[in-house]
N, C-alpha and C. Protein backbone atom coordinates (compact mmCIF):
# COMPACT_ATOMS: atom_id res chain seq x y z
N UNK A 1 -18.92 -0.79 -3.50
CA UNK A 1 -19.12 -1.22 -2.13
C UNK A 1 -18.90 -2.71 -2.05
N UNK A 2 -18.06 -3.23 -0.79
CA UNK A 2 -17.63 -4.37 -0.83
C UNK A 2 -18.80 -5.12 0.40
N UNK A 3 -19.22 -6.44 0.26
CA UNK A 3 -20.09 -6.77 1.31
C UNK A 3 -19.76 -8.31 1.90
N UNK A 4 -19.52 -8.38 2.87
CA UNK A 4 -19.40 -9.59 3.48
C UNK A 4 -20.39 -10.57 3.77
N UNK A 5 -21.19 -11.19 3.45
CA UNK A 5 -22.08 -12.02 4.02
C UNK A 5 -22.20 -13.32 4.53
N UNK A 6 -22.90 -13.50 6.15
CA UNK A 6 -22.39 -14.67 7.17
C UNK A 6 -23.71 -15.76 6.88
N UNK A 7 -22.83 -16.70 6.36
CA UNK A 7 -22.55 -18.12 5.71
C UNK A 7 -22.95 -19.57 6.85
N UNK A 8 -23.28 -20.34 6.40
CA UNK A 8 -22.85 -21.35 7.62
C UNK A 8 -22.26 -22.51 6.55
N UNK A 9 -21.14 -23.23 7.07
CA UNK A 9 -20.83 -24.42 6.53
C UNK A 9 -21.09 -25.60 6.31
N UNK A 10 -21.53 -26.07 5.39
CA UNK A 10 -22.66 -27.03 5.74
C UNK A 10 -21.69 -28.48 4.63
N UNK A 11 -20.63 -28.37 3.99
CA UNK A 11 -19.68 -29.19 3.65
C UNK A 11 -18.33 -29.17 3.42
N UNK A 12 -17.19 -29.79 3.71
CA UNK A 12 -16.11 -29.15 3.56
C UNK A 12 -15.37 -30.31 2.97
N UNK A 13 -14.63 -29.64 1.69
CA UNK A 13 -13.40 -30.97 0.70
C UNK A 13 -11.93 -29.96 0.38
N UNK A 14 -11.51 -30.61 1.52
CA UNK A 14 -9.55 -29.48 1.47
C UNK A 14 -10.49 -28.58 1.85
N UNK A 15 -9.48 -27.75 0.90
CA UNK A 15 -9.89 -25.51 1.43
C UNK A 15 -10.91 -25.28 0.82
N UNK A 16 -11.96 -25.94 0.44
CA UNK A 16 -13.28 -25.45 -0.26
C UNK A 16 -14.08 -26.35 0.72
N UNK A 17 -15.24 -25.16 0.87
CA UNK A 17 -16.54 -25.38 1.90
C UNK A 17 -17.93 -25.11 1.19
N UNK A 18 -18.83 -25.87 1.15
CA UNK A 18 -19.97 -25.14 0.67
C UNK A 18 -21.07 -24.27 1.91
N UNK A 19 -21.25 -23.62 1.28
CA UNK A 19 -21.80 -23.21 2.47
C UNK A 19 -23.02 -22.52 1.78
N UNK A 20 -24.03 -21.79 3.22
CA UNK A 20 -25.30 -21.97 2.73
C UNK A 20 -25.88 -20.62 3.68
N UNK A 21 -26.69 -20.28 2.96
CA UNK A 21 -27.90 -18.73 3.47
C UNK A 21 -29.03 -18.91 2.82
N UNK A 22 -29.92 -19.24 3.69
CA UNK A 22 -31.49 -19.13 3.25
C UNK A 22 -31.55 -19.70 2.15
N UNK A 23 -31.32 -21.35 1.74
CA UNK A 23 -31.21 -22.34 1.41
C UNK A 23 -30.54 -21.78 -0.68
N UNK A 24 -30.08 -20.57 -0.37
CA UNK A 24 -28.61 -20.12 -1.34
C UNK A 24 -27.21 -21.47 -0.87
N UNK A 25 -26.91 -21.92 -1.56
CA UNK A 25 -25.81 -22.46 -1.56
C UNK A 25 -24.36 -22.07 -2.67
N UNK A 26 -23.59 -21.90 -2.05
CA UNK A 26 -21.95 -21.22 -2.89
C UNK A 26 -20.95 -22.38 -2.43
N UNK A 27 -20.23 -22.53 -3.44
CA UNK A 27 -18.55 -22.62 -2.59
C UNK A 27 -17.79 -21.50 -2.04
N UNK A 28 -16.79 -21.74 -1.56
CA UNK A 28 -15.97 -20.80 -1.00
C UNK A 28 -14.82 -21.66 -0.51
N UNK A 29 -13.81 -20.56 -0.51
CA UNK A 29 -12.40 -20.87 0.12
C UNK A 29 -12.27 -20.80 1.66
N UNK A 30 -11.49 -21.32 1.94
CA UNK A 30 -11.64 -21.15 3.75
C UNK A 30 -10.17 -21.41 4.16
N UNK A 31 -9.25 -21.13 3.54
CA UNK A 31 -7.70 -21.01 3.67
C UNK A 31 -7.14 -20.16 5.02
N UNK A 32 -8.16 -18.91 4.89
CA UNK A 32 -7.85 -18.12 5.76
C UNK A 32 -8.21 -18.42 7.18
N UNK A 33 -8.92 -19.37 7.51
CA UNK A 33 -9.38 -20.04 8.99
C UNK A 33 -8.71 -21.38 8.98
N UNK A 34 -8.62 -21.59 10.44
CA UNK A 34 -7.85 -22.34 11.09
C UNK A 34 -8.91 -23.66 11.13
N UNK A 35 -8.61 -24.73 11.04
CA UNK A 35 -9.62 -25.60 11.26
C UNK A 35 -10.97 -25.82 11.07
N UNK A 36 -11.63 -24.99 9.85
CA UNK A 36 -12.77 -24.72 9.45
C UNK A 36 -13.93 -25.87 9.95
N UNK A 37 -14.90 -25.99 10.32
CA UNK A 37 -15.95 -27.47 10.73
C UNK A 37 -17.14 -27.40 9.95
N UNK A 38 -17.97 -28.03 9.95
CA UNK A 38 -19.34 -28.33 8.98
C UNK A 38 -19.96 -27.91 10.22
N UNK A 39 -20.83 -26.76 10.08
CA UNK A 39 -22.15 -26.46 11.45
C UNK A 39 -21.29 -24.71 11.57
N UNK A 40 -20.48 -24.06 11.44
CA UNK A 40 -19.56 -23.21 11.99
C UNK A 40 -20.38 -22.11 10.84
N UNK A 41 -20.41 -20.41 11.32
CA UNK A 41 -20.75 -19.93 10.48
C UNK A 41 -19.68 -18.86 10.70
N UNK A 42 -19.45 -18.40 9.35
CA UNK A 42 -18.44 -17.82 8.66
C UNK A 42 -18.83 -16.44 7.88
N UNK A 43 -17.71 -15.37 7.87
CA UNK A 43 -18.32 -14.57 6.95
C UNK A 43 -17.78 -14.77 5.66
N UNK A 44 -18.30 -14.97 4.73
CA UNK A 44 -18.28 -14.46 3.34
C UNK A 44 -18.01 -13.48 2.14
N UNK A 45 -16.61 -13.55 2.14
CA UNK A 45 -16.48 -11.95 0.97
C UNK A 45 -15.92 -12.51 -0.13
N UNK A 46 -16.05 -12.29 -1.26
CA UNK A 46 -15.51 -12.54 -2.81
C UNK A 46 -15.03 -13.93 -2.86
N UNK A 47 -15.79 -15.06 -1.89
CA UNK A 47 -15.69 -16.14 -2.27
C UNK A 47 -14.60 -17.13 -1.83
N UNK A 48 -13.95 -15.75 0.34
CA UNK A 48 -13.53 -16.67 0.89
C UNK A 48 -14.05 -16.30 2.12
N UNK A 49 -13.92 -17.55 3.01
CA UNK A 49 -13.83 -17.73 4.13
C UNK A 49 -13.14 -16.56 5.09
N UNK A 50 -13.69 -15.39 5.50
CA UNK A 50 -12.50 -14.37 6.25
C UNK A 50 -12.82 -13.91 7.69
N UNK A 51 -13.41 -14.76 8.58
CA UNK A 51 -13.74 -15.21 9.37
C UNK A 51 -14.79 -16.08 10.15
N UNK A 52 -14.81 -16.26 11.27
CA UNK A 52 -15.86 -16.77 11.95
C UNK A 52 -16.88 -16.07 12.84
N UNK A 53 -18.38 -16.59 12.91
CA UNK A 53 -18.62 -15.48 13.25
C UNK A 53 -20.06 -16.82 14.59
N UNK A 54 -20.03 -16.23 16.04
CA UNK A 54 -21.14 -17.65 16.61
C UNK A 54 -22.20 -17.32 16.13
N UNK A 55 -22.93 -18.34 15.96
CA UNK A 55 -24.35 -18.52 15.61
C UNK A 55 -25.58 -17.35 15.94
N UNK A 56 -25.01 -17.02 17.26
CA UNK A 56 -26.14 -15.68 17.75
C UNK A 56 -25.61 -14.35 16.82
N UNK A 57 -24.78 -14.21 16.42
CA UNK A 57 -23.87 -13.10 15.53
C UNK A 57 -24.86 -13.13 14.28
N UNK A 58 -24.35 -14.22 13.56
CA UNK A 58 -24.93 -14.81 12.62
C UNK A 58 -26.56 -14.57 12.55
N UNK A 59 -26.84 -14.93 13.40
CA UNK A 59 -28.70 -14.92 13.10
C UNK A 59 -28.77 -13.67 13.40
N UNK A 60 -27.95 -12.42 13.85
CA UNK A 60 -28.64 -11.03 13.86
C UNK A 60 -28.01 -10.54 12.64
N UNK A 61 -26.95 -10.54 12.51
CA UNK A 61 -26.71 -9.96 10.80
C UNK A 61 -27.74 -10.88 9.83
N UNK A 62 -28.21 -11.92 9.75
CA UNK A 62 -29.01 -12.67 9.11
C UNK A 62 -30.40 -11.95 8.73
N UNK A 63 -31.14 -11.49 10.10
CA UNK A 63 -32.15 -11.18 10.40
C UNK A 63 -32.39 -9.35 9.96
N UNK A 64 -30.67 -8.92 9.76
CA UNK A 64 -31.17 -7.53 9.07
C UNK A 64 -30.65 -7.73 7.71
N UNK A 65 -30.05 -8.25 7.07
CA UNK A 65 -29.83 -9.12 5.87
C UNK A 65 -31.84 -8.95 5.41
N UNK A 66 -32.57 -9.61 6.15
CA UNK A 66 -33.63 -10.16 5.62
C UNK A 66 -34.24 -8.75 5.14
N UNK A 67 -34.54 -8.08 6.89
CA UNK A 67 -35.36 -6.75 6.52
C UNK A 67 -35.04 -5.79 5.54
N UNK A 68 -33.86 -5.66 5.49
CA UNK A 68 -33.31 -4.61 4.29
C UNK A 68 -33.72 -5.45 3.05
N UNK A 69 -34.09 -6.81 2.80
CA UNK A 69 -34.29 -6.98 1.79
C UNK A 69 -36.23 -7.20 1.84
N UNK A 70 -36.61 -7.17 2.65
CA UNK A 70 -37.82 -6.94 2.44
C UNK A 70 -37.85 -5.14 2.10
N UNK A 71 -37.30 -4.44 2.66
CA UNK A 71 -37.52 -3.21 2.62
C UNK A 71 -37.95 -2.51 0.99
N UNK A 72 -36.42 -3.18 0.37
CA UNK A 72 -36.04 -3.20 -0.20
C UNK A 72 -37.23 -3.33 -1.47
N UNK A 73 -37.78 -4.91 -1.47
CA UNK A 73 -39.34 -5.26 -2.03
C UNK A 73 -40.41 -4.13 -1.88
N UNK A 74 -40.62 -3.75 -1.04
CA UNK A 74 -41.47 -2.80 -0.80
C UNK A 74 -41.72 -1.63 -1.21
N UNK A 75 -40.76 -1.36 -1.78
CA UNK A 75 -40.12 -0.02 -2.19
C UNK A 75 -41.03 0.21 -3.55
């Protein structure tokens, strides 16, 4: 199973961005977006950039991101 997970950009040098989830920080590629910005959140798959996604997007995939991983704990 392949999983995408939405990112926000929080530095960018050329086509590499660092970016950040629940104070997780990665690099990533961002070749595949047009004008990438620092503040912009992005989804995340195998370590590129493969789209954009607004902030309200973002905080609801975020927010079941979380529960499935509380669930998850609980178990």
């Amino acid at each position: 199973m392949c999983l995408a997970v939405p990112m926000k950009i929080v530095e960018l040098k050329g086509d590499t961005a660092l970016v950040e989830r629940d104070g997780i920080r990665r690099t990533a590629r961002v070749n595949f977006l047009k004008d990438p910005k620092p503040g912009e959140y992005v989804m995340i798959h195998a370590g590129f950039a493969i789209e954009r996604l607004t902030e309200e997007q973002a905080e609801e995939d975020l927010a079941a991101f979380r529960e499935l991983q509380q669930a998850i704990a609980g178990l």
